[in-house]
Protein backbone atom coordinates (compact mmCIF):
# COMPACT_ATOMS: atom_id res chain seq x y z
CA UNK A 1 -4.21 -12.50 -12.05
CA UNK A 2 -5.90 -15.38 -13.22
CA UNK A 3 -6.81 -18.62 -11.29
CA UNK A 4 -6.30 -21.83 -13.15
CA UNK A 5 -7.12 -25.27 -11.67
CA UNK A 6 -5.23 -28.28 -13.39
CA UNK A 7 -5.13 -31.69 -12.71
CA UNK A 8 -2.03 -33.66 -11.58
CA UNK A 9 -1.28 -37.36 -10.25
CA UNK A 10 -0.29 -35.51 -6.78
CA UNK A 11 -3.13 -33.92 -5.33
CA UNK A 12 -6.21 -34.14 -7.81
CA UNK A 13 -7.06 -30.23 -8.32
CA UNK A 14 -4.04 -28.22 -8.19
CA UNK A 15 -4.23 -24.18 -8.10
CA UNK A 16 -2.18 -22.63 -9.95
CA UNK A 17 -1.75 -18.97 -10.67
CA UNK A 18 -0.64 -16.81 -13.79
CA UNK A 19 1.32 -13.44 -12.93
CA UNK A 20 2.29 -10.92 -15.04
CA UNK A 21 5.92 -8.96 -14.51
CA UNK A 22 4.22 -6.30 -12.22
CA UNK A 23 2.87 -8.97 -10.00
CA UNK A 24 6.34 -9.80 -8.78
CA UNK A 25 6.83 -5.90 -7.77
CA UNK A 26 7.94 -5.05 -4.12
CA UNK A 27 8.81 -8.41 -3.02
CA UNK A 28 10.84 -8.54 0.36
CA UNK A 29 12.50 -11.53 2.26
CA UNK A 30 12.17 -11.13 5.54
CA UNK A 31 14.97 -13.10 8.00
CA UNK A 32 14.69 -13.67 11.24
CA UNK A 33 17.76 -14.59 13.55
CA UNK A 34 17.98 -16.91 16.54
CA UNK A 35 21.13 -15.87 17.72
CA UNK A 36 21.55 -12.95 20.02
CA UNK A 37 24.79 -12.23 18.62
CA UNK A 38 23.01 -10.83 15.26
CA UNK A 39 19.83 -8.49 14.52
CA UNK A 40 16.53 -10.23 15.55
CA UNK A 41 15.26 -9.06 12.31
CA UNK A 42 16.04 -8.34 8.77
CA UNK A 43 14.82 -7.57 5.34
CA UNK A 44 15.98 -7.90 2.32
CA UNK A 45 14.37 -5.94 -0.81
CA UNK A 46 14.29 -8.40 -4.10
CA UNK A 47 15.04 -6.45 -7.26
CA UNK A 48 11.72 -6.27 -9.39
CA UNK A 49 13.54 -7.92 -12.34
CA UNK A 50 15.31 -10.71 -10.27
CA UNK A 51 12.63 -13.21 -11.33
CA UNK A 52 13.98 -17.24 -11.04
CA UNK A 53 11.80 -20.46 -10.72
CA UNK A 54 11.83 -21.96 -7.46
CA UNK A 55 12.26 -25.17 -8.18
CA UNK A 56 15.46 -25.06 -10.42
CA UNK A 57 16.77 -21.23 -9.68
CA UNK A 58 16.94 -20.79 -13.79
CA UNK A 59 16.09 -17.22 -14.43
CA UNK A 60 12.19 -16.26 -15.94
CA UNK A 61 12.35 -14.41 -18.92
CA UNK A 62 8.56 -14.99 -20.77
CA UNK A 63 5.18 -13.65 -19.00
CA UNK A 64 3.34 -14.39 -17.42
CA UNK A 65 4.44 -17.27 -15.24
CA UNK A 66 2.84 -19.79 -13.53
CA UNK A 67 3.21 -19.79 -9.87
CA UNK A 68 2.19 -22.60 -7.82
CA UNK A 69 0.41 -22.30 -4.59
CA UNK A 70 0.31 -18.60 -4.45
CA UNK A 71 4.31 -18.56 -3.84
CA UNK A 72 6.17 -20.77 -6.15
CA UNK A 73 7.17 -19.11 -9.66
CA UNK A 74 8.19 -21.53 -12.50
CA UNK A 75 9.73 -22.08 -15.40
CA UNK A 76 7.93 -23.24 -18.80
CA UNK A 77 9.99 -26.39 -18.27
CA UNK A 78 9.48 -27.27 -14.11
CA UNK A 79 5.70 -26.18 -14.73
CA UNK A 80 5.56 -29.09 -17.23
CA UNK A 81 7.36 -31.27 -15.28
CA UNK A 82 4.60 -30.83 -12.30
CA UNK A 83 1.90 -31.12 -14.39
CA UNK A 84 3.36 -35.18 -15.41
């Protein structure tokens, strides 16, 4: 991974991240339930090639990716968008 700091009009220095198709390997969601009527706890295994941007759900085709924050994957068009 590489670290990349670029500035924006938000937040002056914004991290961002670039990650390669193996870096989105073994991903889980894990769900946790309030009501006693269902499991307390579950998780759910994402497929390795179920790779989408998380701020329009398109799916990511071209690596690496940018992901924001440590956690946010996007798309060549939504990263440009945050960078205006």
């Amino acid at each position: 991974m590489i670290l990349l700091k670029l500035t924006t009009k938000q937040d002056g220095m914004q991290p961002f991240q670039l990650w390669d198709k193996r870096d989105f390997s073994g991903r889980v969601i894990e769900i946790y339930h309030l009501s006693s009527k269902l499991p307390n706890h579950e998780s759910i295994i994402i497929p390795d090639n179920k790779i989408i941007c998380d701020f329009c759900n398109d799916p990511i085709t071209t690596f690496p990716v940018f992901v924001m924050r440590g956690c946010y994957a996007l798309c060549d068009k939504c990263f440009l968008w945050v960078l205006q």
